[in-house]
ModelCIF file with pLDDT and N, C-alpha, C, O atoms, coordinates in Angstrom:
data_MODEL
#
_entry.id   MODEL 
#
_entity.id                         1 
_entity.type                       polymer 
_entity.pdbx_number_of_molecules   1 
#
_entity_poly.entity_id                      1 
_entity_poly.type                           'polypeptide(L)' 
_entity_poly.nstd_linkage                   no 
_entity_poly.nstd_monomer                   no 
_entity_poly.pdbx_seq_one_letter_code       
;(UNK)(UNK)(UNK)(UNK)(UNK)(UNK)(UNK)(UNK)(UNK)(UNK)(UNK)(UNK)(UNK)(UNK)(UNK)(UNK)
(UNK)(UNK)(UNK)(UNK)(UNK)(UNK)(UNK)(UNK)(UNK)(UNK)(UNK)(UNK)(UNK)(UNK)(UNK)(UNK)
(UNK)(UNK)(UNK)(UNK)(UNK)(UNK)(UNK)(UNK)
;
_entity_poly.pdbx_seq_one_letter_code_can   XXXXXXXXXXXXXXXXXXXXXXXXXXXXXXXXXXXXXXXX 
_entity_poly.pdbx_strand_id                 A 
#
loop_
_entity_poly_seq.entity_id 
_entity_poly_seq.num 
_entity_poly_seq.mon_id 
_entity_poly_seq.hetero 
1 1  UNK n 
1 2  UNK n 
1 3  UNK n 
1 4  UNK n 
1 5  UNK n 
1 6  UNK n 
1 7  UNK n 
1 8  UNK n 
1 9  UNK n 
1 10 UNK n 
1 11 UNK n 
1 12 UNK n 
1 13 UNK n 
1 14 UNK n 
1 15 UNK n 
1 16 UNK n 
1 17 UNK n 
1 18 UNK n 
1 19 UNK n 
1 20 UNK n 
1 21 UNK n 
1 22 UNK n 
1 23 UNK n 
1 24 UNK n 
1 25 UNK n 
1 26 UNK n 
1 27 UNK n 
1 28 UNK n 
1 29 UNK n 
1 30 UNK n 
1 31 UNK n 
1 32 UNK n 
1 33 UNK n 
1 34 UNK n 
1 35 UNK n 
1 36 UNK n 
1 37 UNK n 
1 38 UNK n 
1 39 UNK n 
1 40 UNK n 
#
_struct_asym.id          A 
_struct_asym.entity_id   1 
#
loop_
_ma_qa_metric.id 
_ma_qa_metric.mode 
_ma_qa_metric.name 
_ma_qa_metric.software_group_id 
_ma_qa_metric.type 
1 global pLDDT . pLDDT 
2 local  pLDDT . pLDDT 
#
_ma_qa_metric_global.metric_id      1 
_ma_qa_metric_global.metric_value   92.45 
_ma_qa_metric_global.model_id       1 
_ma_qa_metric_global.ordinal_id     1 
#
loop_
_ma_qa_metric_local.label_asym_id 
_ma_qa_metric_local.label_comp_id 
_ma_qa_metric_local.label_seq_id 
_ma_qa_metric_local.metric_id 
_ma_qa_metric_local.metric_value 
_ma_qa_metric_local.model_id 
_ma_qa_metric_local.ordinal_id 
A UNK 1  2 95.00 1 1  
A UNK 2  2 95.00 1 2  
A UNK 3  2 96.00 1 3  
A UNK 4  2 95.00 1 4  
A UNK 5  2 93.00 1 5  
A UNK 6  2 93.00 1 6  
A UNK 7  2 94.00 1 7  
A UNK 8  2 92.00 1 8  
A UNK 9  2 87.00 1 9  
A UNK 10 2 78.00 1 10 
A UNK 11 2 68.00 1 11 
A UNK 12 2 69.00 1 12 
A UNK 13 2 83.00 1 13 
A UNK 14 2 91.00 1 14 
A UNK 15 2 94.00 1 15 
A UNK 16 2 95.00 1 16 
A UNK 17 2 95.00 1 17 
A UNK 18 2 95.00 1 18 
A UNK 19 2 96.00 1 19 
A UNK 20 2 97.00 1 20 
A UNK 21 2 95.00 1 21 
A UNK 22 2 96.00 1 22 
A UNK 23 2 95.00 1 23 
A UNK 24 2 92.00 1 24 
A UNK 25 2 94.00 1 25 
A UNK 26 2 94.00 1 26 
A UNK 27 2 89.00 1 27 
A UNK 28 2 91.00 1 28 
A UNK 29 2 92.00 1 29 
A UNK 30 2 93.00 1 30 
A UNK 31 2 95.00 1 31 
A UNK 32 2 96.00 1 32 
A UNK 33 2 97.00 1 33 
A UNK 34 2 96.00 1 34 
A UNK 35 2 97.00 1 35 
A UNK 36 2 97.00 1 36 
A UNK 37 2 97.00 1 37 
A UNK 38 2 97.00 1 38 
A UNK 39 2 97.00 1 39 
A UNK 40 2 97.00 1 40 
#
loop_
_atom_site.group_PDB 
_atom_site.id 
_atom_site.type_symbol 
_atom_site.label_atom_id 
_atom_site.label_alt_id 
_atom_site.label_comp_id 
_atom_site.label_asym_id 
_atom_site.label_entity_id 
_atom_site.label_seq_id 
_atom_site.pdbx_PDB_ins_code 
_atom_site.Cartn_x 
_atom_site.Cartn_y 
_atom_site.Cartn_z 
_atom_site.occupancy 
_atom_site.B_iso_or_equiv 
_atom_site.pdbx_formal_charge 
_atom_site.auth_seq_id 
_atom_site.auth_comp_id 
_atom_site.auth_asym_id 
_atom_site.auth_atom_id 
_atom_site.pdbx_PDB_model_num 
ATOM 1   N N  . UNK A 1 1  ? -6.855  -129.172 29.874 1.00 95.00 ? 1  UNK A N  1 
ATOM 2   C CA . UNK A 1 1  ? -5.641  -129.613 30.551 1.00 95.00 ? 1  UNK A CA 1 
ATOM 3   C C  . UNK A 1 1  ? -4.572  -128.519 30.529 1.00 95.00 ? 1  UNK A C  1 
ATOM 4   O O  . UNK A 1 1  ? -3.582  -128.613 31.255 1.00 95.00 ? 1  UNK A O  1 
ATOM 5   N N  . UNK A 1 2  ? -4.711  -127.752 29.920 1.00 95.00 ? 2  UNK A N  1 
ATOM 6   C CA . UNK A 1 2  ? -3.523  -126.493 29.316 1.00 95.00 ? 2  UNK A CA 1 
ATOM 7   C C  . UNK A 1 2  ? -3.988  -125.849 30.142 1.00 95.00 ? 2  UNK A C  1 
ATOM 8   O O  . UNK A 1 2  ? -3.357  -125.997 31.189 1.00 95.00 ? 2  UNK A O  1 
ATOM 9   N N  . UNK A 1 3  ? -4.786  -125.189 30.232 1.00 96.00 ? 3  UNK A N  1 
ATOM 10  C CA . UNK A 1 3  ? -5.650  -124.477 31.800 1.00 96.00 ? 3  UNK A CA 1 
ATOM 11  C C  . UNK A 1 3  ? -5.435  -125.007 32.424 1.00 96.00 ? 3  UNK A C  1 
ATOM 12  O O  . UNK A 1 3  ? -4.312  -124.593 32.714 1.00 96.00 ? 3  UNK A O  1 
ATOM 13  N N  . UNK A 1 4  ? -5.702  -126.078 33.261 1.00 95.00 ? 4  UNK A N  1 
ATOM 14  C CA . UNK A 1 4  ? -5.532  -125.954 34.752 1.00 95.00 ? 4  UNK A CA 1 
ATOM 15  C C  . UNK A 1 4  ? -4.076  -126.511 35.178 1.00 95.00 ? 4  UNK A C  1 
ATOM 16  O O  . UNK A 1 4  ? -3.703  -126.464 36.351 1.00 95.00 ? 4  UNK A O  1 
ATOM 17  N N  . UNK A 1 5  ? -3.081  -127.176 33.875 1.00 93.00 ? 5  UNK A N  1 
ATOM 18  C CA . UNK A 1 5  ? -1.607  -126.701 34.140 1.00 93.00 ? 5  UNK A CA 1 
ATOM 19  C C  . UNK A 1 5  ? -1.153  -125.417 34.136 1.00 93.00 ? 5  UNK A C  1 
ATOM 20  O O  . UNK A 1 5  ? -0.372  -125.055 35.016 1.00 93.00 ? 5  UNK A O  1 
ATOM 21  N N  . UNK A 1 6  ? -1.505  -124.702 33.318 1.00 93.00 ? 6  UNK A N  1 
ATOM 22  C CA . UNK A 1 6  ? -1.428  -122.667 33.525 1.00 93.00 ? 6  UNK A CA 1 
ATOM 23  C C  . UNK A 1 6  ? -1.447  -122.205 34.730 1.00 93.00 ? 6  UNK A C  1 
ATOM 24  O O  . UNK A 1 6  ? -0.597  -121.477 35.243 1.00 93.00 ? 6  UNK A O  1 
ATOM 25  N N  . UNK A 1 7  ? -2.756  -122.763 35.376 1.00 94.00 ? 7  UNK A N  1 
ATOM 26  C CA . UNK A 1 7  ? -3.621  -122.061 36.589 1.00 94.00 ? 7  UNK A CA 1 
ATOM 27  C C  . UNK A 1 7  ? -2.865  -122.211 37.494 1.00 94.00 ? 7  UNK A C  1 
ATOM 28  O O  . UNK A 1 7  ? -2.608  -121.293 38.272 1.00 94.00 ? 7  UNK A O  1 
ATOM 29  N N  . UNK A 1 8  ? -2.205  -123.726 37.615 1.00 92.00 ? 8  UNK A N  1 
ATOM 30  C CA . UNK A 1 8  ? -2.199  -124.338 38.850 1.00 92.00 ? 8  UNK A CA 1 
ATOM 31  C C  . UNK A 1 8  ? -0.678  -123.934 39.257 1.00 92.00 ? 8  UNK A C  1 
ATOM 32  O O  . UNK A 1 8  ? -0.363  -123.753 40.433 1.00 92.00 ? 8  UNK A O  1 
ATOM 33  N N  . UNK A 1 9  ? 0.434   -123.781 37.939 1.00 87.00 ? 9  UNK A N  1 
ATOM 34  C CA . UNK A 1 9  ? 1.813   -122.960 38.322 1.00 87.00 ? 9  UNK A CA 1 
ATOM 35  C C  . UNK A 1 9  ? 1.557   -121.220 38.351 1.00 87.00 ? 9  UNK A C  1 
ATOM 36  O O  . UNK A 1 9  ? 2.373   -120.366 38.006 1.00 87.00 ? 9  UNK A O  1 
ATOM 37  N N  . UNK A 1 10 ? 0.614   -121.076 38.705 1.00 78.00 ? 10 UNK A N  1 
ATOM 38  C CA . UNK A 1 10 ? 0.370   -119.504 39.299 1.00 78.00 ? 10 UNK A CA 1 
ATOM 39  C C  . UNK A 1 10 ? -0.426  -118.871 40.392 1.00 78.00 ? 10 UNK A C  1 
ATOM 40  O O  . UNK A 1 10 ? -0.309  -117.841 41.056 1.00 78.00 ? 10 UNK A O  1 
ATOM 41  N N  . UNK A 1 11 ? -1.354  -119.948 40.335 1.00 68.00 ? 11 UNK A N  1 
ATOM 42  C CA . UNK A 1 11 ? -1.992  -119.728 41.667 1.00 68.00 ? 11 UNK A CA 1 
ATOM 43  C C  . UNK A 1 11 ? -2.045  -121.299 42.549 1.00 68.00 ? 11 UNK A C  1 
ATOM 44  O O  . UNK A 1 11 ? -1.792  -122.416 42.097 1.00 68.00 ? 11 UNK A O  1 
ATOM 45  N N  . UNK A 1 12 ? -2.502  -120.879 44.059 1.00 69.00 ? 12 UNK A N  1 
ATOM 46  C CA . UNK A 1 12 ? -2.963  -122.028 44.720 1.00 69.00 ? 12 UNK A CA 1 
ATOM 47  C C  . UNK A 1 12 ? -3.865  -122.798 44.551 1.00 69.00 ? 12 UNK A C  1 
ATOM 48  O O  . UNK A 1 12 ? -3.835  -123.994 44.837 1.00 69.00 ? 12 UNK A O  1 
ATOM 49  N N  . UNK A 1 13 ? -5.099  -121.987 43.892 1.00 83.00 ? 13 UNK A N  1 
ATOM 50  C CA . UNK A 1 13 ? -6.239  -122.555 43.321 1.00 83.00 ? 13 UNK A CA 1 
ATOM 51  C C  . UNK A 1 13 ? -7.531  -122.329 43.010 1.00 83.00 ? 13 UNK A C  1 
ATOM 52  O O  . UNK A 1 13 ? -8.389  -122.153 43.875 1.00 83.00 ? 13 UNK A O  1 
ATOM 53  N N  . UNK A 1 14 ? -7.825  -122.314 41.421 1.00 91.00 ? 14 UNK A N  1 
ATOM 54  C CA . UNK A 1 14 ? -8.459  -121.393 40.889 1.00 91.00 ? 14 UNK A CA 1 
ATOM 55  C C  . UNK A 1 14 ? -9.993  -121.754 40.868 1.00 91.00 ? 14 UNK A C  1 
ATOM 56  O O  . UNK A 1 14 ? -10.458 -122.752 40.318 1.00 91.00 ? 14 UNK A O  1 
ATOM 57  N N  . UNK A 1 15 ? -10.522 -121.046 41.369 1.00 94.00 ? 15 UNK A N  1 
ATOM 58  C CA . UNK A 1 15 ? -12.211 -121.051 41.568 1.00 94.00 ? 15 UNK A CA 1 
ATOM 59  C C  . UNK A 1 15 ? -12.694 -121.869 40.754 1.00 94.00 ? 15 UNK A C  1 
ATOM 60  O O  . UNK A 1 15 ? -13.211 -122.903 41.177 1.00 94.00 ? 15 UNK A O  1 
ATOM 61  N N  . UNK A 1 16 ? -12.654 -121.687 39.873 1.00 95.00 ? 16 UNK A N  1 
ATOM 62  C CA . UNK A 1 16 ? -13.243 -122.016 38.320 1.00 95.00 ? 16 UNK A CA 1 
ATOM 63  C C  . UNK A 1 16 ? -13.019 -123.346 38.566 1.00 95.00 ? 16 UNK A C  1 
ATOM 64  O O  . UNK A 1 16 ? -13.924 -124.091 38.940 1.00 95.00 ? 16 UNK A O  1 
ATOM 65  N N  . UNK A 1 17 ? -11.939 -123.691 38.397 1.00 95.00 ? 17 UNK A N  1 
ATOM 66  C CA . UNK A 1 17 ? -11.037 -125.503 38.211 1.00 95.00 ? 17 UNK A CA 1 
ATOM 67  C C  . UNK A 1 17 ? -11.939 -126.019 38.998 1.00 95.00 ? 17 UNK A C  1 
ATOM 68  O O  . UNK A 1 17 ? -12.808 -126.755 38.530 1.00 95.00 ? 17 UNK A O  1 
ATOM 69  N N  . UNK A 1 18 ? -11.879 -125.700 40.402 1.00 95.00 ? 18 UNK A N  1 
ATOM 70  C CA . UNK A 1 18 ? -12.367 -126.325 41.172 1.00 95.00 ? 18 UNK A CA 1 
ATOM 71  C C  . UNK A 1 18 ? -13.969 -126.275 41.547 1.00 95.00 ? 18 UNK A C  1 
ATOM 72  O O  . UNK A 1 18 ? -14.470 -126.903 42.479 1.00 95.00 ? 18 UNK A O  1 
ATOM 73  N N  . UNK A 1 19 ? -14.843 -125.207 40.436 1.00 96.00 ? 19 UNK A N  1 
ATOM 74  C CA . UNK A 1 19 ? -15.847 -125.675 40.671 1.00 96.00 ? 19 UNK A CA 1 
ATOM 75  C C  . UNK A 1 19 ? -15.914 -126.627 39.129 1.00 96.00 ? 19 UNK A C  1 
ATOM 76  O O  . UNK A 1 19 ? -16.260 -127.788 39.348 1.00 96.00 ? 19 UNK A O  1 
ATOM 77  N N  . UNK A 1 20 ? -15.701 -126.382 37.964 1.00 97.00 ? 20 UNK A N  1 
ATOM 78  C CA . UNK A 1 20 ? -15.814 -127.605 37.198 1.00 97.00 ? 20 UNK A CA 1 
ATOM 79  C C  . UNK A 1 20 ? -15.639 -128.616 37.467 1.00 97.00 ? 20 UNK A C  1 
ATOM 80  O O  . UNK A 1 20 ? -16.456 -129.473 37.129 1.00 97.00 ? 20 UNK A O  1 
ATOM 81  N N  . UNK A 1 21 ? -14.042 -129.078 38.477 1.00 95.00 ? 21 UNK A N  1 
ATOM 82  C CA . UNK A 1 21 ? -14.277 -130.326 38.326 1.00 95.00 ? 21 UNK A CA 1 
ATOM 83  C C  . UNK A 1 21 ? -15.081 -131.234 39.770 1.00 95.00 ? 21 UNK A C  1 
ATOM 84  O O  . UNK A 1 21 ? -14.761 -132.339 40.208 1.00 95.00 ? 21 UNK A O  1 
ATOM 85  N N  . UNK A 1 22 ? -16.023 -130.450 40.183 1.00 96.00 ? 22 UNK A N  1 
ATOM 86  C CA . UNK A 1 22 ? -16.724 -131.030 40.802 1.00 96.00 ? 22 UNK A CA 1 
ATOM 87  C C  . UNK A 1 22 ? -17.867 -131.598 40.485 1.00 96.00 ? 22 UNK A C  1 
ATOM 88  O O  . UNK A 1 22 ? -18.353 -132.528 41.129 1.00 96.00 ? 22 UNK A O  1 
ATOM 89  N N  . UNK A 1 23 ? -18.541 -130.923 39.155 1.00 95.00 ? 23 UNK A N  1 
ATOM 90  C CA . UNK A 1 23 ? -19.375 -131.489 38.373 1.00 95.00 ? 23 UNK A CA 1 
ATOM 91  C C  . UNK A 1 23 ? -19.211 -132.921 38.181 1.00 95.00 ? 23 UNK A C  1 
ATOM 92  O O  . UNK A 1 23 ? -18.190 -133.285 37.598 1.00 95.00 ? 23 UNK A O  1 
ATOM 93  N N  . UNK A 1 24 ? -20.021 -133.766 38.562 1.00 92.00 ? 24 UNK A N  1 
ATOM 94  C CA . UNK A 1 24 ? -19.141 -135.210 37.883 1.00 92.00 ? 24 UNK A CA 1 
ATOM 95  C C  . UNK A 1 24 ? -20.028 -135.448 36.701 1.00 92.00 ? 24 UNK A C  1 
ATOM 96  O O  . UNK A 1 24 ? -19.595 -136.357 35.993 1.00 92.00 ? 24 UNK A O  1 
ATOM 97  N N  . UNK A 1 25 ? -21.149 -134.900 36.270 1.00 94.00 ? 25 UNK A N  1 
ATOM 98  C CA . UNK A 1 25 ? -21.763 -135.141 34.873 1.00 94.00 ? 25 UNK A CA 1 
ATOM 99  C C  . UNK A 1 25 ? -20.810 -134.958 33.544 1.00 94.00 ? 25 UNK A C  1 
ATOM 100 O O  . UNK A 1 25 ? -21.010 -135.146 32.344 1.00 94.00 ? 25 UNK A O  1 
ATOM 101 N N  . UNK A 1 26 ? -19.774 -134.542 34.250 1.00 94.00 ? 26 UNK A N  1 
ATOM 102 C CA . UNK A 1 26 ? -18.695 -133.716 33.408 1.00 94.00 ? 26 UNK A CA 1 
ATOM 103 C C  . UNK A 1 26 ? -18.017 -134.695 32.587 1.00 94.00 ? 26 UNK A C  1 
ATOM 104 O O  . UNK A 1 26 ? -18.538 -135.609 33.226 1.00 94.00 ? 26 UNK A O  1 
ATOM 105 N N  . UNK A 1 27 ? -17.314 -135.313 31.734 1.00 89.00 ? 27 UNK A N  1 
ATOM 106 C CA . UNK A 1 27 ? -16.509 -136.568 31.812 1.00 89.00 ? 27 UNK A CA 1 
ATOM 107 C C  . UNK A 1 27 ? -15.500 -136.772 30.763 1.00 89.00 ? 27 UNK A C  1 
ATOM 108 O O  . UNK A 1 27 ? -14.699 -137.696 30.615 1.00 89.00 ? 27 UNK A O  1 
ATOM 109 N N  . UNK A 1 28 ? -15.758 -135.465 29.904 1.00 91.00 ? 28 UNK A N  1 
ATOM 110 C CA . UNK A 1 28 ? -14.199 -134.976 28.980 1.00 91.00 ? 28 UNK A CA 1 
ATOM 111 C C  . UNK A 1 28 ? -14.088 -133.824 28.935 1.00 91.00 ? 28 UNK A C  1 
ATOM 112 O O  . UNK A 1 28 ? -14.996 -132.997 29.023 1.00 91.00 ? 28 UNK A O  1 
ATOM 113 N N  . UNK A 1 29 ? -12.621 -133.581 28.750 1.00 92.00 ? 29 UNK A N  1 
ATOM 114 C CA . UNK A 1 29 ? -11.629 -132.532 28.672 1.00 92.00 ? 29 UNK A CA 1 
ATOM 115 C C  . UNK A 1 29 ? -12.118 -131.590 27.977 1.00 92.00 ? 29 UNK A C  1 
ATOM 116 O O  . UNK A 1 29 ? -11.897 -130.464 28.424 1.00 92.00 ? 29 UNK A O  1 
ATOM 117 N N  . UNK A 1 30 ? -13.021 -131.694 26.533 1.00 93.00 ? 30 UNK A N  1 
ATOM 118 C CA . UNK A 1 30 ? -13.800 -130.944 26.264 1.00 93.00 ? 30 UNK A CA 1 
ATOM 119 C C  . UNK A 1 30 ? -15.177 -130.262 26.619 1.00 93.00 ? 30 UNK A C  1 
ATOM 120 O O  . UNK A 1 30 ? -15.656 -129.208 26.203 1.00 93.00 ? 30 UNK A O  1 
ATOM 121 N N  . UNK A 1 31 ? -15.708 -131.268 27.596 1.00 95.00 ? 31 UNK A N  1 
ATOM 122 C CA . UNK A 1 31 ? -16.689 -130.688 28.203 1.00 95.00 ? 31 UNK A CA 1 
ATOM 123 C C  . UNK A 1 31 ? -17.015 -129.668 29.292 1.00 95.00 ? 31 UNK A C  1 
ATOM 124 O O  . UNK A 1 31 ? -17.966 -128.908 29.478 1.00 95.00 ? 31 UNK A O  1 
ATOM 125 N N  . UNK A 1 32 ? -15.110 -130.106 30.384 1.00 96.00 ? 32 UNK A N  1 
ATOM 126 C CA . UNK A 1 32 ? -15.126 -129.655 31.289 1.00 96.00 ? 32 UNK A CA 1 
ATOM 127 C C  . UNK A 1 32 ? -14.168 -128.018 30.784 1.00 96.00 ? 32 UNK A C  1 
ATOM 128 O O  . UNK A 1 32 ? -14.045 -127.160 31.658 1.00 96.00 ? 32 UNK A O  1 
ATOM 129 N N  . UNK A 1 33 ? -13.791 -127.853 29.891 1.00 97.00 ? 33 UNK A N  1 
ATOM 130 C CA . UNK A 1 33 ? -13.293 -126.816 28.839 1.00 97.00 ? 33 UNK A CA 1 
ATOM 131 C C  . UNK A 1 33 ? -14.091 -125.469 28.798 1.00 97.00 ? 33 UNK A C  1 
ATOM 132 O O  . UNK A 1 33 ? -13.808 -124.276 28.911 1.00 97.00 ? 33 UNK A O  1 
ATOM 133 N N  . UNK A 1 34 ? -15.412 -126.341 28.545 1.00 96.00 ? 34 UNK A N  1 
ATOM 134 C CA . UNK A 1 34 ? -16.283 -125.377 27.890 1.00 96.00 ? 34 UNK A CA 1 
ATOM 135 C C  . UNK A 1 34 ? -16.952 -125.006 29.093 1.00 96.00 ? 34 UNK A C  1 
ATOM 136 O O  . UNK A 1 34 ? -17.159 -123.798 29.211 1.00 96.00 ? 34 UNK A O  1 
ATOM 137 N N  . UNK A 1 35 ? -17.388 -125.840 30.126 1.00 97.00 ? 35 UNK A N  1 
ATOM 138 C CA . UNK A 1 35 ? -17.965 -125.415 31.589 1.00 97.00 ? 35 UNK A CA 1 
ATOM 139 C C  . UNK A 1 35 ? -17.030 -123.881 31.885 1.00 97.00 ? 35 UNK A C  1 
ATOM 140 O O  . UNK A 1 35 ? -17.408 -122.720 32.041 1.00 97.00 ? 35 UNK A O  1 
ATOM 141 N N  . UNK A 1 36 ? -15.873 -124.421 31.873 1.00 97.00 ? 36 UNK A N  1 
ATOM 142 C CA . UNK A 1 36 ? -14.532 -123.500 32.176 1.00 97.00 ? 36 UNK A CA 1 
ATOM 143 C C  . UNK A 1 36 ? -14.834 -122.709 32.086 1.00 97.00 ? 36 UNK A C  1 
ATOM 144 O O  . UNK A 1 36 ? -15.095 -122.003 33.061 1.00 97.00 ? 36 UNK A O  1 
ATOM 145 N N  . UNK A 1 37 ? -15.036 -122.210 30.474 1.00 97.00 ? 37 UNK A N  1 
ATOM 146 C CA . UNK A 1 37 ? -15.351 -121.014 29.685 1.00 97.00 ? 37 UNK A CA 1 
ATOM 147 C C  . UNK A 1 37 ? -16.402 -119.726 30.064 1.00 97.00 ? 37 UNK A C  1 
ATOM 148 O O  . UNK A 1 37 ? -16.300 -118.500 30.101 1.00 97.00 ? 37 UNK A O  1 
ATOM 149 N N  . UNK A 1 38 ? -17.573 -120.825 30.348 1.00 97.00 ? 38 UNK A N  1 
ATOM 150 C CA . UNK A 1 38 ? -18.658 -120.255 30.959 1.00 97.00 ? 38 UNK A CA 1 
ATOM 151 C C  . UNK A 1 38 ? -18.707 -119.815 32.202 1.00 97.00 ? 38 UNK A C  1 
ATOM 152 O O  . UNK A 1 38 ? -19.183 -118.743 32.574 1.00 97.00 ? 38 UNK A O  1 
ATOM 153 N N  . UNK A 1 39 ? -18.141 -120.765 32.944 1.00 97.00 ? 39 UNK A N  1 
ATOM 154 C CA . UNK A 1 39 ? -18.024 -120.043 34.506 1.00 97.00 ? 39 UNK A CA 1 
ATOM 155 C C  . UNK A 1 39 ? -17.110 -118.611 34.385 1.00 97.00 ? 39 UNK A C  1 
ATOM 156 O O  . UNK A 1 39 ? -17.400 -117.619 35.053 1.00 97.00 ? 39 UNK A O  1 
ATOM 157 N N  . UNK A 1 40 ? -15.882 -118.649 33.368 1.00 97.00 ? 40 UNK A N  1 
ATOM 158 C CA . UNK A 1 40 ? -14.996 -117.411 33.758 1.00 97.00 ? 40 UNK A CA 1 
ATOM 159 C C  . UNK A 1 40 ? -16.507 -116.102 33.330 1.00 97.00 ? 40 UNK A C  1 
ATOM 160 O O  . UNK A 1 40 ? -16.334 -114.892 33.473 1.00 97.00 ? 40 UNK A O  1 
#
């Protein structure tokens, strides 16, 4: 959540965010965290 409030007051919209949260297997803040992580 600290990420993609960061992301989102600096850019229009960050690759990453938006491919995690398309995952819908995804389904906590920690999971979708660590996707995060990996995609950067």
């Amino acid at each position: 959540d600290f990420l993609c409030q960061g992301l989102a007051r600096r850019r229009q919209e960050h690759e990453g965010i938006r491919f995690v949260t398309s995952l819908d297997k995804l389904k906590t803040p920690v999971g979708r965290g660590r996707a995060f992580l990996r995609y950067c």
